[in-house]
N, C-alpha and C. Protein backbone atom coordinates (compact mmCIF):
# COMPACT_ATOMS: atom_id res chain seq x y z
N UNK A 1 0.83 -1.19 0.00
CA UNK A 1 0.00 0.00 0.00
C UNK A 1 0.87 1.26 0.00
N UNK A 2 2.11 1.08 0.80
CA UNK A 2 2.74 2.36 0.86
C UNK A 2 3.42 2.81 -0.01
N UNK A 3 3.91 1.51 -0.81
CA UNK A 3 4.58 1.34 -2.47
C UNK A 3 3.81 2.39 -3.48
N UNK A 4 2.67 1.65 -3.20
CA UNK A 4 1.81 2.11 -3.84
C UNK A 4 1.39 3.46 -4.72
N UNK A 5 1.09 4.28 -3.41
CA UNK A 5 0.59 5.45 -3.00
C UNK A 5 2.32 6.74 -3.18
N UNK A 6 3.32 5.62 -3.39
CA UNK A 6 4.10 6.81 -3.78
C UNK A 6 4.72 6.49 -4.94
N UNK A 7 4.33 5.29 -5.79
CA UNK A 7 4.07 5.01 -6.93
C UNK A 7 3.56 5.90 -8.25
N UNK A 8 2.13 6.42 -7.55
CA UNK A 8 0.91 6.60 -8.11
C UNK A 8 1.85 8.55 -8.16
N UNK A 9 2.29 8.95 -7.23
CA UNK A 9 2.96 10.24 -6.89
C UNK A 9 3.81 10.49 -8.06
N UNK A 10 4.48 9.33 -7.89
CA UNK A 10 6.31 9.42 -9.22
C UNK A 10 5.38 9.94 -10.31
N UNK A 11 4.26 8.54 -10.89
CA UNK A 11 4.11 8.37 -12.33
C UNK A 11 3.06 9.75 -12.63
N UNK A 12 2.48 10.33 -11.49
CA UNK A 12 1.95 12.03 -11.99
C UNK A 12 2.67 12.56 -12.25
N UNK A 13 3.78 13.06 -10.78
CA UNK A 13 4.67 14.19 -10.93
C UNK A 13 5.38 13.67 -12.25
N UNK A 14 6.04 12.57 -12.94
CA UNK A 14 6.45 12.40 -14.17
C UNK A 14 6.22 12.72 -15.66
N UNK A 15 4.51 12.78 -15.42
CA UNK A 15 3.73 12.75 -16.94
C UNK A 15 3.31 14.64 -16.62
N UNK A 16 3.38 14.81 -15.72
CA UNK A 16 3.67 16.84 -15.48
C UNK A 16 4.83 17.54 -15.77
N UNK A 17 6.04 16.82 -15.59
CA UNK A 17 7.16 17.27 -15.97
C UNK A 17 7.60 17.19 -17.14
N UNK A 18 6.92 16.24 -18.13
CA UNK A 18 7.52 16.00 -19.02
C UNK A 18 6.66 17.14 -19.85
N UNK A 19 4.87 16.82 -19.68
CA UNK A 19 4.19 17.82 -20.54
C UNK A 19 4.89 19.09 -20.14
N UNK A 20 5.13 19.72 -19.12
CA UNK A 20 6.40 20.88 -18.97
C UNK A 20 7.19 21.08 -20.04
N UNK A 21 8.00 19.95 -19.71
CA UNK A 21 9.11 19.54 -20.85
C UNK A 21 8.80 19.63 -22.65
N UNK A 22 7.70 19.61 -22.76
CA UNK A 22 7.32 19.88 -24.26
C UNK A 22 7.50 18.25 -24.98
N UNK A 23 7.10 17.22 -23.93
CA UNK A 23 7.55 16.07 -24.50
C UNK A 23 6.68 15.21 -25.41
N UNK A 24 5.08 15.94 -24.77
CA UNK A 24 4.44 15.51 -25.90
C UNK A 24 3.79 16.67 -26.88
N UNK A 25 3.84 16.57 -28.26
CA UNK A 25 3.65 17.41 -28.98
C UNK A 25 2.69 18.05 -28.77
N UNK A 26 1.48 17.34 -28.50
CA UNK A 26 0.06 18.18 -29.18
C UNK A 26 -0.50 18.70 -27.62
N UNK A 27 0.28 18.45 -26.52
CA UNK A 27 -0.08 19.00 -25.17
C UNK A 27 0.88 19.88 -24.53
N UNK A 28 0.29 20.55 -23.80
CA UNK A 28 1.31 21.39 -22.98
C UNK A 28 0.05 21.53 -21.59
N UNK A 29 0.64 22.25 -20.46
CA UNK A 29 -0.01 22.21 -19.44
C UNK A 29 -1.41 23.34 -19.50
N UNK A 30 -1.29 23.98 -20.37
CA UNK A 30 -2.18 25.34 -20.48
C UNK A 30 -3.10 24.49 -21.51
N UNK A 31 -2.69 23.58 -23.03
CA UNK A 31 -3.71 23.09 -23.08
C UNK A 31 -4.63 21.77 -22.32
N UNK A 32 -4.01 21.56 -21.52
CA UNK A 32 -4.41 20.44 -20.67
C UNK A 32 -5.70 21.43 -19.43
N UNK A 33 -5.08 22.58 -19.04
CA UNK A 33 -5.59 22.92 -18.34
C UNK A 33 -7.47 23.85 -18.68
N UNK A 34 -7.22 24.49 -19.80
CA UNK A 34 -8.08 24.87 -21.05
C UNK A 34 -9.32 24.03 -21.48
N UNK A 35 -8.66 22.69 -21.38
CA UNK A 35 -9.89 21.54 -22.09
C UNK A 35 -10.38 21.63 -20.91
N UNK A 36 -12.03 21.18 -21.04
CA UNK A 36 -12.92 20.64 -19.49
C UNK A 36 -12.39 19.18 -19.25
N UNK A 37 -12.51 18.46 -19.92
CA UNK A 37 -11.32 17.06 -19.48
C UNK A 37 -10.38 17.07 -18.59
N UNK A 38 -9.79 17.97 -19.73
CA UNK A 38 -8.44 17.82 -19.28
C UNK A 38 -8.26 18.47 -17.51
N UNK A 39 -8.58 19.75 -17.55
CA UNK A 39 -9.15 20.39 -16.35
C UNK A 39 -9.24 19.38 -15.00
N UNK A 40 -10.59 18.10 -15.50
CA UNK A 40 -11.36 17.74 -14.25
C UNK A 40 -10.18 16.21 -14.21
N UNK A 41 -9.70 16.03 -15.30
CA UNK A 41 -8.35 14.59 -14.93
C UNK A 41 -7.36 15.48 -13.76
N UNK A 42 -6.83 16.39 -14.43
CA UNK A 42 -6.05 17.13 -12.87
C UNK A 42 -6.21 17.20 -11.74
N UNK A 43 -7.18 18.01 -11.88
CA UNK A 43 -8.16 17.43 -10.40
C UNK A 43 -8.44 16.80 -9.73
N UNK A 44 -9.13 15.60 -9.93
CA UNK A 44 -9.14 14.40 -10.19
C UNK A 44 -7.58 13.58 -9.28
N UNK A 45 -6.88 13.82 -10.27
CA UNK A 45 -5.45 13.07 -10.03
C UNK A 45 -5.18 13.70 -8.33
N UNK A 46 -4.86 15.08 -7.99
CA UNK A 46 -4.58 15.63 -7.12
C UNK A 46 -6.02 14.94 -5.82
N UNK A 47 -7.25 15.38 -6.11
CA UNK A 47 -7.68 14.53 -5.24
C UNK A 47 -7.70 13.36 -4.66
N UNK A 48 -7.41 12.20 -5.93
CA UNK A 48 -7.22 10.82 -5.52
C UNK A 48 -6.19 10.46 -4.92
N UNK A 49 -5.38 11.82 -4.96
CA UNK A 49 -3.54 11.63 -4.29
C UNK A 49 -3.83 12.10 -2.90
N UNK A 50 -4.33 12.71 -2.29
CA UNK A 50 -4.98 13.16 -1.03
C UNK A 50 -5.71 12.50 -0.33
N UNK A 51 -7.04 12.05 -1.31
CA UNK A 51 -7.48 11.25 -0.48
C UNK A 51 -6.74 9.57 0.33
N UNK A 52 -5.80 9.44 -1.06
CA UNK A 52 -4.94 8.07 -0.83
C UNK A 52 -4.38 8.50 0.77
N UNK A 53 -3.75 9.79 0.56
CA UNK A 53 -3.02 10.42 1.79
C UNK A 53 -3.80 10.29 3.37
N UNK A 54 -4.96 10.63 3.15
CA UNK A 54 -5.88 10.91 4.42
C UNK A 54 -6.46 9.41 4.80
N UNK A 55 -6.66 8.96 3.80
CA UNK A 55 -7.14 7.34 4.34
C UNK A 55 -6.06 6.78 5.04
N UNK A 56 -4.78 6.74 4.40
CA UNK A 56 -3.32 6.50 4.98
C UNK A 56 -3.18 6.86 6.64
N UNK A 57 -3.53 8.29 6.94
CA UNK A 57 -3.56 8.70 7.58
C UNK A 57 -4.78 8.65 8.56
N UNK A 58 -5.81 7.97 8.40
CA UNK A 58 -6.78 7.91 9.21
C UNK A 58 -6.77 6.22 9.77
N UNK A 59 -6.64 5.34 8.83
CA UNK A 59 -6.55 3.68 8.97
C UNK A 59 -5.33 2.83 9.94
N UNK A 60 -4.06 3.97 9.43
CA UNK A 60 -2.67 3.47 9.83
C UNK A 60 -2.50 4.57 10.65
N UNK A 61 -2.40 4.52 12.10
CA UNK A 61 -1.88 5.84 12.60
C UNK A 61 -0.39 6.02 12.69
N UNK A 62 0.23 6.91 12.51
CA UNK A 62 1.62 6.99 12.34
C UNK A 62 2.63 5.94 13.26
N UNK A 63 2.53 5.67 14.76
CA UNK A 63 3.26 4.80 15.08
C UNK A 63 3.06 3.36 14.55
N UNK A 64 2.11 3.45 14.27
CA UNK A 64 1.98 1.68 13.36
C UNK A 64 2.43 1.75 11.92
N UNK A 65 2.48 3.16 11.07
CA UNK A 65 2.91 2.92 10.01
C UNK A 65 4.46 3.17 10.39
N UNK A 66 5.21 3.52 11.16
CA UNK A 66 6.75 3.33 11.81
C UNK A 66 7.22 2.05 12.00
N UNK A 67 6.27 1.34 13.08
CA UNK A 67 6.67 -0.30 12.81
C UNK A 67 6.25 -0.99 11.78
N UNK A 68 5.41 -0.60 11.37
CA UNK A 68 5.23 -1.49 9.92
C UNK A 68 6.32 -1.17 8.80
N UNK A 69 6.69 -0.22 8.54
CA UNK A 69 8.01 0.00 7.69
C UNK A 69 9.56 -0.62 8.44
N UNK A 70 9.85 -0.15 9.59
CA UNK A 70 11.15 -0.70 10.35
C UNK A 70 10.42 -2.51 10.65
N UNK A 71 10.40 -2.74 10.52
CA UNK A 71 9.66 -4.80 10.51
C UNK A 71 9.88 -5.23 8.84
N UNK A 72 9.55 -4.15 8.12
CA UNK A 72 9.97 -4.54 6.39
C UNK A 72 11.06 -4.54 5.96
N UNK A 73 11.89 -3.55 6.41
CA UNK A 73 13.05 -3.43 6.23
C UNK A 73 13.70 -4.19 7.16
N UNK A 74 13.72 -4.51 8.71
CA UNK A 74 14.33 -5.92 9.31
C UNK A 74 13.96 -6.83 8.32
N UNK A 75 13.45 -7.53 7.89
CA UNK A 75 12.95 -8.54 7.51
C UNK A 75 13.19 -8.60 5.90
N UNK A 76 13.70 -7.58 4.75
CA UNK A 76 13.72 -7.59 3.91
C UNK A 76 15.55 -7.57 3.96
N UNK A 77 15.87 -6.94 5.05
CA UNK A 77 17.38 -6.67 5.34
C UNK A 77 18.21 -5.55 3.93
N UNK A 78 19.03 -6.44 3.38
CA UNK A 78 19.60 -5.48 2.59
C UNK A 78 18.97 -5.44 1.41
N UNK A 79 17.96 -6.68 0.98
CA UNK A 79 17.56 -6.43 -0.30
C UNK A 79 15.95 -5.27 -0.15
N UNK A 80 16.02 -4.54 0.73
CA UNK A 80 14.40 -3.71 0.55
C UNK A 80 15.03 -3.45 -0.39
N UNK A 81 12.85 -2.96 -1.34
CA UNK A 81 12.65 -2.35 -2.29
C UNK A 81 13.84 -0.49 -2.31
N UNK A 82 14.72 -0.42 -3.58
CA UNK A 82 14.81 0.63 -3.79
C UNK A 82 13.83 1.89 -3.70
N UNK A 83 12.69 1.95 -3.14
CA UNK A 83 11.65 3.21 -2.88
C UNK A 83 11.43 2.63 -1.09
N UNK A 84 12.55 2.19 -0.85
CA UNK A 84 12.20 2.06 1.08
C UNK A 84 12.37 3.63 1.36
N UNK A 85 13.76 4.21 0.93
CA UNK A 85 13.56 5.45 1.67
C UNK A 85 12.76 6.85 1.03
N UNK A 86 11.88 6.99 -0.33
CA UNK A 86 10.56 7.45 -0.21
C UNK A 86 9.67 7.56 0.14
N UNK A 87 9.10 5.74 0.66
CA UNK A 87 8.28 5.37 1.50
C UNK A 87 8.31 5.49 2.68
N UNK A 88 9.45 5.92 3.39
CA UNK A 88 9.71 6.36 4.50
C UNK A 88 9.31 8.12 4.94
N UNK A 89 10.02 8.45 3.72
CA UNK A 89 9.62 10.17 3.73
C UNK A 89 7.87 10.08 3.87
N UNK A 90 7.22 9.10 2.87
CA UNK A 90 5.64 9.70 3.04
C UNK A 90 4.84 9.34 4.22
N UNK A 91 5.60 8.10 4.67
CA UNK A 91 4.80 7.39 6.44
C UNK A 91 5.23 8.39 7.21
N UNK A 92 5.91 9.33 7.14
CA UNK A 92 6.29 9.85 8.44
C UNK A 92 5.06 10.13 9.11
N UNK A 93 5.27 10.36 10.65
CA UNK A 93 4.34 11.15 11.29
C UNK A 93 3.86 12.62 10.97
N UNK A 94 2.82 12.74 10.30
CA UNK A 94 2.00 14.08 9.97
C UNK A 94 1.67 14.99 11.27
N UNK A 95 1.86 14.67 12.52
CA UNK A 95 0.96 15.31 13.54
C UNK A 95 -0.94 15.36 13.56
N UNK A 96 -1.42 14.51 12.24
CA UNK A 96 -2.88 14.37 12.19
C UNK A 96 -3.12 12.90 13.03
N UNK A 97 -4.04 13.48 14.19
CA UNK A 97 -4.46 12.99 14.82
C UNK A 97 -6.13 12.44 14.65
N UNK A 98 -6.50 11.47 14.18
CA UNK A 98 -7.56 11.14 14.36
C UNK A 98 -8.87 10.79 15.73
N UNK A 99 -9.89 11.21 15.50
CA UNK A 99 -10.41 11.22 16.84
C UNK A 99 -10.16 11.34 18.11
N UNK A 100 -9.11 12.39 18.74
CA UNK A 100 -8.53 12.62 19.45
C UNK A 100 -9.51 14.46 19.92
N UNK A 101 -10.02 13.86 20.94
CA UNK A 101 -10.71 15.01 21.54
C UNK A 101 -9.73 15.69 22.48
N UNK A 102 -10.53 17.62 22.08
CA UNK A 102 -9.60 18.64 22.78
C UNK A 102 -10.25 18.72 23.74
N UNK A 103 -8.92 19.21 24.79
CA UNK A 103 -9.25 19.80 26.27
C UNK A 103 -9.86 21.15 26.79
């Protein structure tokens, strides 16, 4: 899941940089942004990247997504996945606290 979710991150921020980049001919970000399509896929993308984020953050609370990453990496030892330490940057602890009533 955590693969996942910063998976889904690379292969946006990638297909943005490149339309940047002028890599595909018949698009650029202004016409992407211009079309109603194109418009509500952006959108779209950025929401489903958030919400991935907040479910993350509501299901797994940060000290369990800490041992669940340090237990993968014991256990995977030297061969973890090359995106262990991305996946590390995005589990961190957010300070969002779920259902946690104020005083």
């Amino acid at each position: 899941m955590f693969e996942s979710i910063y998976t889904y991150y690379s292969k946006v921020t990638t297909f943005l940089s490149e339309v940047n980049e002028g890599k595909y001919i018949e698009f650029t970000l202004d016409v992407i942004l211009n079309d109603i399509d194109g418009k509500k896929l952006i959108v779209e993308t950025l929401y489903h990247y958030g919400v991935m984020l907040m479910v993350l953050d509501r299901l797994i609370p940060s000290i369990a997504r800490e041992r669940i990453i340090t237990c993968y990496i014991r256990y995977m030892g030297g061969s973890a996945s090359q995106l262990t330490s991305y996946v590390i940057a995005l589990c961190k602890a957010t300070g969002y606290e779920y259902n946690v009533v104020s005083k």
